[in-house]
C-alpha atoms as a PDB file:
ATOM      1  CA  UNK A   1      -5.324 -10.419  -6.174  1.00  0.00           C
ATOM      2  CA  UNK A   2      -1.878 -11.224  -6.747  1.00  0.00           C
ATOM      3  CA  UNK A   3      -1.136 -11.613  -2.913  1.00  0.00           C
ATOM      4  CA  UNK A   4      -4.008 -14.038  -2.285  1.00  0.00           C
ATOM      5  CA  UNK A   5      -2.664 -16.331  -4.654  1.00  0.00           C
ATOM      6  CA  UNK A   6       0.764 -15.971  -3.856  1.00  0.00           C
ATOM      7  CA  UNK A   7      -0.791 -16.719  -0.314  1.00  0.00           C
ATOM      8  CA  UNK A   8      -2.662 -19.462  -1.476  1.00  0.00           C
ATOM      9  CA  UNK A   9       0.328 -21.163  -3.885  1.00  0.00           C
ATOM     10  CA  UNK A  10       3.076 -20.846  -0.315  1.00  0.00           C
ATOM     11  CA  UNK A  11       0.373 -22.393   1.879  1.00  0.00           C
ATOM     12  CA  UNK A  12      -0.737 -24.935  -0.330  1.00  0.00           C
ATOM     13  CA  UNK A  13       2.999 -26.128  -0.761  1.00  0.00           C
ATOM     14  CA  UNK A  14       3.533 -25.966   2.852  1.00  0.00           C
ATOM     15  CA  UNK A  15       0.394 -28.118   3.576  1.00  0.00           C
ATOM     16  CA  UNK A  16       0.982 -31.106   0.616  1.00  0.00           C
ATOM     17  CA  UNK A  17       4.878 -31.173   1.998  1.00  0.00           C
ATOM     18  CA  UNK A  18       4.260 -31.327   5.654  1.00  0.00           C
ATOM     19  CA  UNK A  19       1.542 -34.619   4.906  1.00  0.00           C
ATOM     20  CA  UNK A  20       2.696 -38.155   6.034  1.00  0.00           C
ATOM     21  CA  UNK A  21       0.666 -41.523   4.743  1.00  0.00           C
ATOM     22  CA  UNK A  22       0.117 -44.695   6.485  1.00  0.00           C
ATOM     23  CA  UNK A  23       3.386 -47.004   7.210  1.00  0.00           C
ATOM     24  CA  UNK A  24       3.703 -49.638   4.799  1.00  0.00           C
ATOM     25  CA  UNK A  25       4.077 -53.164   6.701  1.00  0.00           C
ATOM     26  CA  UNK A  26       7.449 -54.366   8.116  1.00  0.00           C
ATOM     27  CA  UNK A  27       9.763 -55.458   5.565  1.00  0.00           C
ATOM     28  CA  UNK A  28      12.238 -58.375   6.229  1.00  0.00           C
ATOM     29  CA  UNK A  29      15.237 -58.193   7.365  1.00  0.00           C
ATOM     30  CA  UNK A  30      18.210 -57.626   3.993  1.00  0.00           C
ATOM     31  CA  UNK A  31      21.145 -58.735   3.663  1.00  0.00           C
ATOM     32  CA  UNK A  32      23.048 -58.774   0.724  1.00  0.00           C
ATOM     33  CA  UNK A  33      24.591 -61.868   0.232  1.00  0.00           C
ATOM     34  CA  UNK A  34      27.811 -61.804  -2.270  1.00  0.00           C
ATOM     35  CA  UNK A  35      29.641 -64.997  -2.323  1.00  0.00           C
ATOM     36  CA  UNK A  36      30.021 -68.017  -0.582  1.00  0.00           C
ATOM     37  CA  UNK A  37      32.966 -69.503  -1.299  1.00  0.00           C
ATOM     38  CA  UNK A  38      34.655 -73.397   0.214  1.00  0.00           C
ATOM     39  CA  UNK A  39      37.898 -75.333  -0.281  1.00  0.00           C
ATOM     40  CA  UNK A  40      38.113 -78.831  -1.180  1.00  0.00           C
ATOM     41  CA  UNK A  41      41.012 -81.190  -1.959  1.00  0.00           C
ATOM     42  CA  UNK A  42      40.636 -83.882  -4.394  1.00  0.00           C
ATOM     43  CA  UNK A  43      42.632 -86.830  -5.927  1.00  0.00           C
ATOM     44  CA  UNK A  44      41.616 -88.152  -9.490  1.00  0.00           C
ATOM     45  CA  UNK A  45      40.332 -91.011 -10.989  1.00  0.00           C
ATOM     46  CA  UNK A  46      40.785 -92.875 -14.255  1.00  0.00           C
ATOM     47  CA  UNK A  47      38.627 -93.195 -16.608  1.00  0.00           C
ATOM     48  CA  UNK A  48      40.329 -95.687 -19.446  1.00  0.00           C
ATOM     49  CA  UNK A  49      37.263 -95.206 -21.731  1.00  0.00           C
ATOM     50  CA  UNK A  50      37.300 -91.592 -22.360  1.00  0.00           C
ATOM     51  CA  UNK A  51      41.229 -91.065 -21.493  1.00  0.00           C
ATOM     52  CA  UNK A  52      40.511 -88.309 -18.701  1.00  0.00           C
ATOM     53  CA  UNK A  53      40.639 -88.143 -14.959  1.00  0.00           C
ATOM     54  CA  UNK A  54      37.851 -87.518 -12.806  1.00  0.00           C
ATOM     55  CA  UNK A  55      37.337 -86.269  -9.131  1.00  0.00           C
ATOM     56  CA  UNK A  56      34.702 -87.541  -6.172  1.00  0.00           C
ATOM     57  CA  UNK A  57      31.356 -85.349  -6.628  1.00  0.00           C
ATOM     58  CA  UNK A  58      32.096 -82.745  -3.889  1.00  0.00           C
ATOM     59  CA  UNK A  59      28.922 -81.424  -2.404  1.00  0.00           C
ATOM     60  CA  UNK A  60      28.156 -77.774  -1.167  1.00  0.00           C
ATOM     61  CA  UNK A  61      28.182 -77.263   2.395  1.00  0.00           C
ATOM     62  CA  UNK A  62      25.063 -74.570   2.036  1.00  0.00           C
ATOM     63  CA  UNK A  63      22.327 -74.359  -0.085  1.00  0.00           C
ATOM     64  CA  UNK A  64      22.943 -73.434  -3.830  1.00  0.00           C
ATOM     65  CA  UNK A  65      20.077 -72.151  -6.309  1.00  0.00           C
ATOM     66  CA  UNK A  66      20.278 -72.820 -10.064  1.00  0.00           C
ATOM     67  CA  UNK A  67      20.585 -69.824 -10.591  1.00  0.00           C
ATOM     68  CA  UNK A  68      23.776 -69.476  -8.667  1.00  0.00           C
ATOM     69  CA  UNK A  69      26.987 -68.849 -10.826  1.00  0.00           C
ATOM     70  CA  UNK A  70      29.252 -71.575  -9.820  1.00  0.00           C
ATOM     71  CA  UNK A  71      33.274 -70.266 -10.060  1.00  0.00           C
ATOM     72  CA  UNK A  72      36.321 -72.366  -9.340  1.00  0.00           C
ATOM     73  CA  UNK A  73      39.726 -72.103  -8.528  1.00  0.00           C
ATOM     74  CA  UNK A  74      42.624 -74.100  -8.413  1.00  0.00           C
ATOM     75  CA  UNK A  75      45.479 -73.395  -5.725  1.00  0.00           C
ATOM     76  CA  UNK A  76      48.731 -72.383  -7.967  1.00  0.00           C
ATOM     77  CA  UNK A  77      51.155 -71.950  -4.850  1.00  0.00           C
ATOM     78  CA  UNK A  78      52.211 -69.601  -3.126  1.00  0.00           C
ATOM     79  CA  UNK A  79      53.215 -66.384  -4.442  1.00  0.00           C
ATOM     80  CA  UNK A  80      56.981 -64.836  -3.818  1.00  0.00           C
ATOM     81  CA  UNK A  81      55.521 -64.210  -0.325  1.00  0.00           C
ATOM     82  CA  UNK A  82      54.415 -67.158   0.887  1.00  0.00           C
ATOM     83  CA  UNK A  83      51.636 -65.789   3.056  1.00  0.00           C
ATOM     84  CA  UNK A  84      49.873 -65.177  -0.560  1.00  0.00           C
ATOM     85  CA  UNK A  85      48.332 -67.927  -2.794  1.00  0.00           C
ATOM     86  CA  UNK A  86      47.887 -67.931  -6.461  1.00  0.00           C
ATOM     87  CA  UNK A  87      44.624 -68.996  -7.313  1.00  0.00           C
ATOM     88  CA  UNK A  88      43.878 -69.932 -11.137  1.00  0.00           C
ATOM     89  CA  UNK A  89      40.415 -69.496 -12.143  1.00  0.00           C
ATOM     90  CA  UNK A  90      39.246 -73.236 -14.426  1.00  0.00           C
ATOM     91  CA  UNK A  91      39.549 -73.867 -16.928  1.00  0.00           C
ATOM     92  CA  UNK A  92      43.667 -74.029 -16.642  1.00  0.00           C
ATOM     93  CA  UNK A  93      45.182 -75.417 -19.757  1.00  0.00           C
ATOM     94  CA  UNK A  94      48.809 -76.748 -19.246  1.00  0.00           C
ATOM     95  CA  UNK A  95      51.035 -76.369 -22.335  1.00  0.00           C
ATOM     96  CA  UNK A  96      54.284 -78.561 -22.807  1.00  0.00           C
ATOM     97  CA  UNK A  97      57.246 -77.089 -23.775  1.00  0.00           C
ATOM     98  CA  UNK A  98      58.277 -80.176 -26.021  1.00  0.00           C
ATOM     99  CA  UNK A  99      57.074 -78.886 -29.649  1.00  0.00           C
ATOM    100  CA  UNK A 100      54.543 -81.746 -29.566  1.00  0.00           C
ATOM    101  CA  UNK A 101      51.463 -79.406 -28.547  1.00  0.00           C
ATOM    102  CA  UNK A 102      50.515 -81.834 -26.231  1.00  0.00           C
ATOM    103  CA  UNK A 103      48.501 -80.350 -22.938  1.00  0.00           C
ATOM    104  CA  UNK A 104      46.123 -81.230 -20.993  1.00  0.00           C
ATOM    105  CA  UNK A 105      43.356 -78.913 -18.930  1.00  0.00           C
ATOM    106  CA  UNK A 106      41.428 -78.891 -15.503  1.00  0.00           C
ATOM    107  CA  UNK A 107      37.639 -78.283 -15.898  1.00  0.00           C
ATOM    108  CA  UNK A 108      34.908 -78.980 -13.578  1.00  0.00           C
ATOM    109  CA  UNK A 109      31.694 -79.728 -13.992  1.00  0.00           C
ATOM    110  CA  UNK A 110      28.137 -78.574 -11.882  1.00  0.00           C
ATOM    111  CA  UNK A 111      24.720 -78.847 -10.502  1.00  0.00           C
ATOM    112  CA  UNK A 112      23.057 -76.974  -7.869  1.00  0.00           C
ATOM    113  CA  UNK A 113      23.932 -80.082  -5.633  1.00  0.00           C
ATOM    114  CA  UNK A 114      27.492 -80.944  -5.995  1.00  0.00           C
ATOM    115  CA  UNK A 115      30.725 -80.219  -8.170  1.00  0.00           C
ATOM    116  CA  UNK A 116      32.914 -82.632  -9.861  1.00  0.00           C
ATOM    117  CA  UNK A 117      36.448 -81.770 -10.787  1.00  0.00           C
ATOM    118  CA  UNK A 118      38.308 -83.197 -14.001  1.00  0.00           C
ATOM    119  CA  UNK A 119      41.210 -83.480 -16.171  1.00  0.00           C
ATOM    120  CA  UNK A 120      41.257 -83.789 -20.089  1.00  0.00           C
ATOM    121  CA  UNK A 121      43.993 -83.408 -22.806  1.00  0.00           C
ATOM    122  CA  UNK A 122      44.612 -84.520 -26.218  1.00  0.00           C
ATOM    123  CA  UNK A 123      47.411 -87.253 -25.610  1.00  0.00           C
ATOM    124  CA  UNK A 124      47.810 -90.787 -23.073  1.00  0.00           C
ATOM    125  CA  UNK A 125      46.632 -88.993 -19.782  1.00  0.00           C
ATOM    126  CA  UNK A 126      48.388 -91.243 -17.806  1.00  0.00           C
ATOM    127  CA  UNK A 127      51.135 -89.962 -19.020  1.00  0.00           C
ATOM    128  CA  UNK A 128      51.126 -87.300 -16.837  1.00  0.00           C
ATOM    129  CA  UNK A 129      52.931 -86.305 -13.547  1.00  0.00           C
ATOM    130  CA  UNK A 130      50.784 -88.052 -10.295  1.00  0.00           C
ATOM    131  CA  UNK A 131      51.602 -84.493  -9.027  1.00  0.00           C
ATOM    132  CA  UNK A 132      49.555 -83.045 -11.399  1.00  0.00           C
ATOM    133  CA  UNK A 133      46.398 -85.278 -10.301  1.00  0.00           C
ATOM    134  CA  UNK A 134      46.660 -85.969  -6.713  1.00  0.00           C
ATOM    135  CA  UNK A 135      45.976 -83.422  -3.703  1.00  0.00           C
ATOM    136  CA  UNK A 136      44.517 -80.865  -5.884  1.00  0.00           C
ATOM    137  CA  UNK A 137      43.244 -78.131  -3.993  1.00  0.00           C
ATOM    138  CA  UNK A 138      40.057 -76.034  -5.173  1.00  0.00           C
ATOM    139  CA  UNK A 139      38.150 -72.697  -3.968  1.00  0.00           C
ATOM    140  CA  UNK A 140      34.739 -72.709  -5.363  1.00  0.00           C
ATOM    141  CA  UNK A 141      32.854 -69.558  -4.845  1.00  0.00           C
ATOM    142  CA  UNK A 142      29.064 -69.617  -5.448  1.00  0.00           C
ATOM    143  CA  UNK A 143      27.709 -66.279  -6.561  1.00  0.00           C
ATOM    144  CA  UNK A 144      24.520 -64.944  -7.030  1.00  0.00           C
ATOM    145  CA  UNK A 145      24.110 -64.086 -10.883  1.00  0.00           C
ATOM    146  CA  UNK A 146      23.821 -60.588 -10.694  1.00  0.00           C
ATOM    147  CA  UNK A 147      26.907 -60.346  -9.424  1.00  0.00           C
ATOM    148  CA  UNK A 148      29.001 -63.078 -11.238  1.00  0.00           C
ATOM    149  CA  UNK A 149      28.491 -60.372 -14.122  1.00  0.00           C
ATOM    150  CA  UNK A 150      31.181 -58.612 -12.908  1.00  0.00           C
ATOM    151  CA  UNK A 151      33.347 -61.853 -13.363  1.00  0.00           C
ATOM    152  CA  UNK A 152      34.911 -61.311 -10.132  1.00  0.00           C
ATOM    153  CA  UNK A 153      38.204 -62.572  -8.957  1.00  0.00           C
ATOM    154  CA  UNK A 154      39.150 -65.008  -5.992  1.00  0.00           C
ATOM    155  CA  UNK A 155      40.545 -61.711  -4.714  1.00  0.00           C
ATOM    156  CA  UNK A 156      37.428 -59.799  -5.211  1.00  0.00           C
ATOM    157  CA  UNK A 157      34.659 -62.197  -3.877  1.00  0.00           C
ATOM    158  CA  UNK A 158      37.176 -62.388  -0.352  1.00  0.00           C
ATOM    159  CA  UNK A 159      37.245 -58.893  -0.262  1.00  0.00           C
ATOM    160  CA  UNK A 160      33.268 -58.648  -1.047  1.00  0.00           C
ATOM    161  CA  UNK A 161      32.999 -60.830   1.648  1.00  0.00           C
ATOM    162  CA  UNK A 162      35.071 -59.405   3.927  1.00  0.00           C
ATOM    163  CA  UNK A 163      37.151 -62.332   4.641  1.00  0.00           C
ATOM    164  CA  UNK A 164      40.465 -63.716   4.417  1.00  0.00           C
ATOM    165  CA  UNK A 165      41.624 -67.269   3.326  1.00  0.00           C
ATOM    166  CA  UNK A 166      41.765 -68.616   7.267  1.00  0.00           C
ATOM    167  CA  UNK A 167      37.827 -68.178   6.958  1.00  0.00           C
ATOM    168  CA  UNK A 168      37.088 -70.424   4.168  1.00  0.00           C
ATOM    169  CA  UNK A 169      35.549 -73.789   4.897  1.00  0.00           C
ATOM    170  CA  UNK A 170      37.593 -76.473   4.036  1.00  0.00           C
ATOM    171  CA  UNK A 171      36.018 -79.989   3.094  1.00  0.00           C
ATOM    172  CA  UNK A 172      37.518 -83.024   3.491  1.00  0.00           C
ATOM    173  CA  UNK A 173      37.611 -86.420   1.444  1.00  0.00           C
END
């Protein structure tokens, strides 16, 4: 008795493991899109009323969803070799060193179509160096949500993306 069920337990496993179902339908193709990330350079505007500068809207060269984490960076310079950049994630406060605690910060603003850059402190903005607000250059990566979690670097999304800075679209004025 023992041997027919044995027999009957090994050839009932054997049977349920060696049955196939019906192939589900074609799935499309995947791709698992990271980042897409484009350089702009702006000049500022401005704005008397409300004592800040702002930038032209700058609008995406691909399609962005609203539920796309928008990321910016500002080009620092080059690092100590200068085939690196420094790029400073916004917002970038700037601190003066004259015990007045005057400073001023980039900042952008966002929609799914377009990104506008901008300057704001707490003293006379036009005050400050025309260095400071002309030929500013910005990386903006747009980044699916579930991975802007991570709060990735410039660093990070280029690497994601496998790409180096040569790659990155640059938009002009």
């Amino acid at each position: 008795m023992k041997n027919i069920l044995l027999f009957l337990a090994l050839s009932s496993t054997i049977f349920f493991t060696s049955c196939e179902g019906d192939p589900g339908p074609p799935g499309q193709d995947g791709g698992l899109l990271l980042a897409q990330v484009f350089e702009t350079t702006v000049n500022y505007q401005y704005d008397a009323d409300f004592n800040n500068y702002y930038s032209r809207l700058v609008s995406y060269p691909f399609t962005v969803y609203e539920s796309d984490v928008v990321l910016a960076y500002r080009f620092a310079g080059p690092d100590v070799d200068p085939t690196i950049d420094i790029w400073t994630p916004l917002p970038q406060s700037i601190f003066y060193n004259d015990n007045t605690g005057d400073f001023f910060q980039y900042n952008f603003n966002h929609t799914f179509q377009n990104v506008q850059f901008t300057i704001e402190g707490n003293f006379d903005l036009t005050m400050i160096n025309s260095d400071d607000r002309t030929n500013q250059t910005f990386r903006i990566a747009v980044v699916p949500a579930e991975f802007a979690r991570t709060n990735p670097s410039m660093d990070d999304i280029l690497e994601l993306m496998e790409a180096n800075g040569s790659q990155i679209e640059k938009i002009e004025p």
